[in-house]
N, C-alpha and C. Protein backbone atom coordinates (compact mmCIF):
# COMPACT_ATOMS: atom_id res chain seq x y z
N UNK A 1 67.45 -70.64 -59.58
CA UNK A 1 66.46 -69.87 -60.28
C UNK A 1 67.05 -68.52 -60.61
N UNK A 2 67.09 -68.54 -62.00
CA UNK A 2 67.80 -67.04 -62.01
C UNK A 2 66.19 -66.43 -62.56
N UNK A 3 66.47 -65.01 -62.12
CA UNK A 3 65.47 -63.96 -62.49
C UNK A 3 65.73 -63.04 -63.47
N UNK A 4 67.18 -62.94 -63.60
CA UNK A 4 67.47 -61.78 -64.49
C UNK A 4 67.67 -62.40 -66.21
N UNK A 5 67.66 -63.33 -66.34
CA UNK A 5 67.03 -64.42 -67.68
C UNK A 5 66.25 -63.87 -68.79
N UNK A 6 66.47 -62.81 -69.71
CA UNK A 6 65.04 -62.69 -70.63
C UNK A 6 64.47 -63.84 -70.92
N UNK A 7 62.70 -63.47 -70.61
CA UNK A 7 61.94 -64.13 -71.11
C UNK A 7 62.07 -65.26 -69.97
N UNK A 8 62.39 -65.08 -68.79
CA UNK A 8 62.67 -66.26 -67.57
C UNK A 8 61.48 -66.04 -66.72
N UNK A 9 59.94 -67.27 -66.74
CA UNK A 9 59.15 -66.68 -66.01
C UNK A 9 59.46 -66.27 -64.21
N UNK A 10 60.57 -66.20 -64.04
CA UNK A 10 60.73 -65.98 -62.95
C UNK A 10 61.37 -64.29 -62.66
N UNK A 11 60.97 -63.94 -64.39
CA UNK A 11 61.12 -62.31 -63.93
C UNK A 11 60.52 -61.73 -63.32
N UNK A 12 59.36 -62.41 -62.97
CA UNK A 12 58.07 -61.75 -62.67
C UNK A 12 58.18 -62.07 -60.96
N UNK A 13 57.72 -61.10 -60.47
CA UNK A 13 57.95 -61.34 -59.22
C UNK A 13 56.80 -62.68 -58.47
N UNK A 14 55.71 -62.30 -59.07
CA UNK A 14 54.62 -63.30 -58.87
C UNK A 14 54.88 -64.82 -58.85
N UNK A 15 55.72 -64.89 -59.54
CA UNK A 15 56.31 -66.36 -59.95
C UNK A 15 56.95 -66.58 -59.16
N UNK A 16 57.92 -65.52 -58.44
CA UNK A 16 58.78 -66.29 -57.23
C UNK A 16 58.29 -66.20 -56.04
N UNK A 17 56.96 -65.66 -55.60
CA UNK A 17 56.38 -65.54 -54.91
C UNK A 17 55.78 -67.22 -55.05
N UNK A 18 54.82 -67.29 -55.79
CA UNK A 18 53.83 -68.66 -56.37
C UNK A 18 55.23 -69.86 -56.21
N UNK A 19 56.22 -69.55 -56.73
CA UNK A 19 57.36 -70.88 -55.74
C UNK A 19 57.32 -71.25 -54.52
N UNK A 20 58.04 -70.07 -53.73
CA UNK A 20 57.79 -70.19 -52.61
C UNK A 20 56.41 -70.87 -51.60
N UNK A 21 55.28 -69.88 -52.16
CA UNK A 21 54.24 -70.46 -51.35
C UNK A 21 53.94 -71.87 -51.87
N UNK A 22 54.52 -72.64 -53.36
CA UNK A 22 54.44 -73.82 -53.13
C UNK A 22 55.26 -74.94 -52.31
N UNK A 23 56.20 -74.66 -51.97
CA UNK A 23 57.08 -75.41 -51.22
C UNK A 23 56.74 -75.82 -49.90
N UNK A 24 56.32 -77.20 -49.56
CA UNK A 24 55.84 -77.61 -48.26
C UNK A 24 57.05 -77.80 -47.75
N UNK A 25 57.54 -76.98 -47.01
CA UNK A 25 59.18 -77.02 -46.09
C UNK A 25 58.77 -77.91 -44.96
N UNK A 26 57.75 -78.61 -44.66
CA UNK A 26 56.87 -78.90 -43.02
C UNK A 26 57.53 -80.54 -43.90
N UNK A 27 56.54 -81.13 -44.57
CA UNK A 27 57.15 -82.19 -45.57
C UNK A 27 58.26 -82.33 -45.76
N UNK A 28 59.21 -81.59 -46.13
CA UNK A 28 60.57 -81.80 -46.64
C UNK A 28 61.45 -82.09 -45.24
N UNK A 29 61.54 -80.96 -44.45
CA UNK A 29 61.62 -81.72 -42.90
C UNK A 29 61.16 -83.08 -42.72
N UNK A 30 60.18 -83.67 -42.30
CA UNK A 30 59.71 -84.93 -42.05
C UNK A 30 60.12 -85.60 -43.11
N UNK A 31 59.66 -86.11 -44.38
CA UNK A 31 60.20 -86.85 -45.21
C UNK A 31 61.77 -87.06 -45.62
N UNK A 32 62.47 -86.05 -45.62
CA UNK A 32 63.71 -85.94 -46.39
C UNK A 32 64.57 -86.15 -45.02
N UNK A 33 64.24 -85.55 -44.03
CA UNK A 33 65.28 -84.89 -42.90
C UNK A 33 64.74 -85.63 -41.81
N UNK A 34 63.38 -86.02 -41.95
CA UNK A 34 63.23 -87.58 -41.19
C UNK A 34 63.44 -86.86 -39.72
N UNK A 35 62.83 -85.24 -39.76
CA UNK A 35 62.82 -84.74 -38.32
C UNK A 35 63.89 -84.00 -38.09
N UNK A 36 64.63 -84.11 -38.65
CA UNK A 36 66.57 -83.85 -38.17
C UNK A 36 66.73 -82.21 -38.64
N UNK A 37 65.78 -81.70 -38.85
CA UNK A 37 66.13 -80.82 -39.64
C UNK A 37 65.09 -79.34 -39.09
N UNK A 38 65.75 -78.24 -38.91
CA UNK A 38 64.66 -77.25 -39.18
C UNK A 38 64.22 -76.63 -40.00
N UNK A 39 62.99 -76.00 -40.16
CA UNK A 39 62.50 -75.61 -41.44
C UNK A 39 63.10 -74.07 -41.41
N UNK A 40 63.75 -73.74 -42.54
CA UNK A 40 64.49 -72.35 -43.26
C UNK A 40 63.56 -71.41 -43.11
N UNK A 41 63.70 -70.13 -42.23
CA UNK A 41 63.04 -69.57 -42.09
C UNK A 41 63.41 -67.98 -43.04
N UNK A 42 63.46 -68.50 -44.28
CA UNK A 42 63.67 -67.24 -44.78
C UNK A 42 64.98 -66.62 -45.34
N UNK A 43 65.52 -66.87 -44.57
CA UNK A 43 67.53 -66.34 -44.84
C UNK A 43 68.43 -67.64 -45.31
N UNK A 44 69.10 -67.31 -45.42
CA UNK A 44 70.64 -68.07 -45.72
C UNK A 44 71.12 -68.40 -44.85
N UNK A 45 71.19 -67.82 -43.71
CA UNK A 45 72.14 -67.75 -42.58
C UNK A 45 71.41 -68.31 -41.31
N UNK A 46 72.36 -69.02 -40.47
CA UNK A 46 71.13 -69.44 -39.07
C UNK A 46 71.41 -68.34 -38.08
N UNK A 47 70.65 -68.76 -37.18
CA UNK A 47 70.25 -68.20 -36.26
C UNK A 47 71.67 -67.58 -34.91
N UNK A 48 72.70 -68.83 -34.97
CA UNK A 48 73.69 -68.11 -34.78
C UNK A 48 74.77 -67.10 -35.35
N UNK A 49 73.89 -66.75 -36.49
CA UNK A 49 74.91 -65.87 -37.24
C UNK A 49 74.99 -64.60 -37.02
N UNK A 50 75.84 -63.56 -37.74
CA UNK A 50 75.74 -62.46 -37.15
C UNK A 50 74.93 -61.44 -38.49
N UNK A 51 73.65 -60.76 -37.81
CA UNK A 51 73.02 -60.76 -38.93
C UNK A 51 71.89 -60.96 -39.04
N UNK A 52 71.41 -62.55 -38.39
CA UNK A 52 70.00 -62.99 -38.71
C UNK A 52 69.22 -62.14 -37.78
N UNK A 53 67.72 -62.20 -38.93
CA UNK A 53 67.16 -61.37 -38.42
C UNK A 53 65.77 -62.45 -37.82
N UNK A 54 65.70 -62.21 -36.49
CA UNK A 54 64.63 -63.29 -35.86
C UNK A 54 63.00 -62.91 -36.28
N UNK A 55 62.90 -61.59 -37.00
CA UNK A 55 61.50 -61.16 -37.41
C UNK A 55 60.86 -61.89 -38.82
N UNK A 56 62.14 -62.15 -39.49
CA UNK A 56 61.82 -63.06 -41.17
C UNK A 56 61.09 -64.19 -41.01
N UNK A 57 60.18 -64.22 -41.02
CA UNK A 57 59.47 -65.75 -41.39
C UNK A 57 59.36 -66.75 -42.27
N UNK A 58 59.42 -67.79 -42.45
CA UNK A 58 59.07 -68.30 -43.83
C UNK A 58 58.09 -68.41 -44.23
N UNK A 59 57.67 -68.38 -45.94
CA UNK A 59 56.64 -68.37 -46.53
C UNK A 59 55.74 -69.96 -46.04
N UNK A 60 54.34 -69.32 -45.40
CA UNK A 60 53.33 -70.54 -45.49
C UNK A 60 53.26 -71.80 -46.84
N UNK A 61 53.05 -72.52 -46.29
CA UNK A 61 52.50 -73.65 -47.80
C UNK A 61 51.33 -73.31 -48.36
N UNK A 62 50.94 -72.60 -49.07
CA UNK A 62 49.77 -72.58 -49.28
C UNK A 62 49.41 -72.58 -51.16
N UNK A 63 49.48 -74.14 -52.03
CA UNK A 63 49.46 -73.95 -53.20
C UNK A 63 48.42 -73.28 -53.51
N UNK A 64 47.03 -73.00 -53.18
CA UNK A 64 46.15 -72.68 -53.86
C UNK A 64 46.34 -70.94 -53.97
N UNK A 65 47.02 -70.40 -53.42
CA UNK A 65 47.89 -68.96 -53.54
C UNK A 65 48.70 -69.05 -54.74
N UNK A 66 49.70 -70.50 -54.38
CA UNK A 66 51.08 -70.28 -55.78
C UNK A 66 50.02 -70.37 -56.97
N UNK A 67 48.83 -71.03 -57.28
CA UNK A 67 48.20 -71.39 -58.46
C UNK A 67 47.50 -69.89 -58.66
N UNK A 68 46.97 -69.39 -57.79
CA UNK A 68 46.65 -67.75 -58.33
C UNK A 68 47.35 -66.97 -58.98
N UNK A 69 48.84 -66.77 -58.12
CA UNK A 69 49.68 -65.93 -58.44
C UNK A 69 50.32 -66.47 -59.95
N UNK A 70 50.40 -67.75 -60.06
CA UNK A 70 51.21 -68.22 -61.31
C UNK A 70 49.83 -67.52 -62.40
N UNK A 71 48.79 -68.00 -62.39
CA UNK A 71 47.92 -67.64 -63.33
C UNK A 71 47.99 -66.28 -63.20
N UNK A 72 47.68 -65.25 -62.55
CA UNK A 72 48.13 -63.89 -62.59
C UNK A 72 49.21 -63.16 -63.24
N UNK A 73 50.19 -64.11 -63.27
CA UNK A 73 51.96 -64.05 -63.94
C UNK A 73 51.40 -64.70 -65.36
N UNK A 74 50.43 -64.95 -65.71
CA UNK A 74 50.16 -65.68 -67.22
C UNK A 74 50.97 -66.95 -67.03
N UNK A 75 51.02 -68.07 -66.52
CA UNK A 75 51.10 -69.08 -66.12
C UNK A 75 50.30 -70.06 -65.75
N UNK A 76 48.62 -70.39 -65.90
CA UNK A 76 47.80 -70.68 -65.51
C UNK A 76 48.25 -72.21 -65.30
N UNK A 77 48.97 -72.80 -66.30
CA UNK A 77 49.10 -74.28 -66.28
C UNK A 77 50.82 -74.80 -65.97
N UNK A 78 51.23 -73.81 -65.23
CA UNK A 78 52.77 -73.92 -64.68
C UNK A 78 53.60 -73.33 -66.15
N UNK A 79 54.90 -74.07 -65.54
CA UNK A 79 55.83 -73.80 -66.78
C UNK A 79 56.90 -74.92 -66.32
N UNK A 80 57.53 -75.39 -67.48
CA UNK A 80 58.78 -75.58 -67.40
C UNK A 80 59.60 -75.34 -66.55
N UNK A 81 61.00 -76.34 -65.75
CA UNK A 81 62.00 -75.68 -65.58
C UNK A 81 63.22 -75.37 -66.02
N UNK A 82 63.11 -75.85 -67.38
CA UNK A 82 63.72 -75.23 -68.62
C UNK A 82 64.05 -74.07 -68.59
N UNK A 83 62.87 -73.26 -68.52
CA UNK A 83 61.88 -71.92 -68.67
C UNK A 83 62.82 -71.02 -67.85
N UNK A 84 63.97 -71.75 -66.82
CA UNK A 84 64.12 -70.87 -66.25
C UNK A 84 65.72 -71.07 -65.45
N UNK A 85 66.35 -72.34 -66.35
CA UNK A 85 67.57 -72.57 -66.36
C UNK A 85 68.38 -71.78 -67.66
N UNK A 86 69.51 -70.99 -67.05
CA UNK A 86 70.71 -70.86 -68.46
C UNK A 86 70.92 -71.93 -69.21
N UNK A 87 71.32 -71.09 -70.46
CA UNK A 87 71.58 -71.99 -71.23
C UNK A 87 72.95 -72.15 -71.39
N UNK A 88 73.54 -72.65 -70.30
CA UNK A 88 74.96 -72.63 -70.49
C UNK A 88 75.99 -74.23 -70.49
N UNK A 89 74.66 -74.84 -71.16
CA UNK A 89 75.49 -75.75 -71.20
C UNK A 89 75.91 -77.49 -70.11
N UNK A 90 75.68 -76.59 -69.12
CA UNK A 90 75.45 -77.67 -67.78
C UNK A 90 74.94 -78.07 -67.06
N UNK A 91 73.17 -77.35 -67.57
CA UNK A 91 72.07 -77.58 -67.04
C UNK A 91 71.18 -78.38 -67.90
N UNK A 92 70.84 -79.41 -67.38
CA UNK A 92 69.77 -80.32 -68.08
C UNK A 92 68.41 -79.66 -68.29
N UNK A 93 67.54 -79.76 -68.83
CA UNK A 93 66.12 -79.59 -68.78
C UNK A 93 65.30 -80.33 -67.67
N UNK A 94 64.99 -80.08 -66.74
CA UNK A 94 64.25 -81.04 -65.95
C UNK A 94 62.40 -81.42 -65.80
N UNK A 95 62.10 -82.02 -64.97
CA UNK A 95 60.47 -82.09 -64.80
C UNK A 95 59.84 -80.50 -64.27
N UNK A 96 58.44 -80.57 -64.76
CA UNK A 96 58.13 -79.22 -63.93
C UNK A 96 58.57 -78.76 -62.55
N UNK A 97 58.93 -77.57 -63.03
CA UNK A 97 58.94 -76.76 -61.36
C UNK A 97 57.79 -76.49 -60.63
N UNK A 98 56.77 -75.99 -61.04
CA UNK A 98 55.76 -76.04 -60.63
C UNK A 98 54.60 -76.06 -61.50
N UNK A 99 53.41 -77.21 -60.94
CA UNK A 99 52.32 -76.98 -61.91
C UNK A 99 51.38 -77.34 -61.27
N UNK A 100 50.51 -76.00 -61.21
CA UNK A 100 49.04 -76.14 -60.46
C UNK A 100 48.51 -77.51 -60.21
N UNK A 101 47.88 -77.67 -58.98
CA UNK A 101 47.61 -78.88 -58.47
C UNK A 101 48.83 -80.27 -58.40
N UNK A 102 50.20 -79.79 -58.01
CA UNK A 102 50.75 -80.96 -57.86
C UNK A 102 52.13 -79.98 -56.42
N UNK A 103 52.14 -80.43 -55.44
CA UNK A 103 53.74 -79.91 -54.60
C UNK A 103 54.57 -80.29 -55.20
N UNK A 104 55.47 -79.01 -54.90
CA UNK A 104 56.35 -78.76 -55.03
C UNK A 104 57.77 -79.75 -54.74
């Protein structure tokens, strides 16, 4: 997701906010990682690194927030993730990134 994109709704801070809180990380654990996995709490880096900070939390699931904030960002009915890939060539156009009433 780049932000610095003219015209990339993800200039808007709201929008990367309304991502985040759509992402069920609790799901993606269980389904994808089938348990094996912990949920990202925020950083890049784990917990043995030098650096992490144990106060960062990760963002709650909570779509009916991402669907506020996107409509707030003038997004009421999602967008594209077109909308928010370079155009450089080696990025496909894909299915929505996010669109009210569906996870992430």
């Amino acid at each position: 997701m780049d932000s610095v994109i003219e015209g990339s709704p993800t200039t808007d801070r709201r929008v990367r906010l309304a991502i985040n809180y759509a992402i069920d990380r609790q799901a993606i654990v269980k389904n994808i990682y089938r348990g094996f996995q912990d949920i990202a709490d925020g950083q890049v880096i784990t917990r043995e690194t030098f650096g992490y900070n144990p106060n960062l939390k990760p963002y709650p699931y909570d779509p009916k927030r991402a669907r506020e904030l996107l409509a707030e960002a003038g997004y009421p009915n999602g967008f594209q993730d077109a909308d928010v890939r370079p155009d450089d060539g080696c990025h496909q156009p894909g299915p929505a990134a996010v669109r009210p009433g569906q996870s992430a």
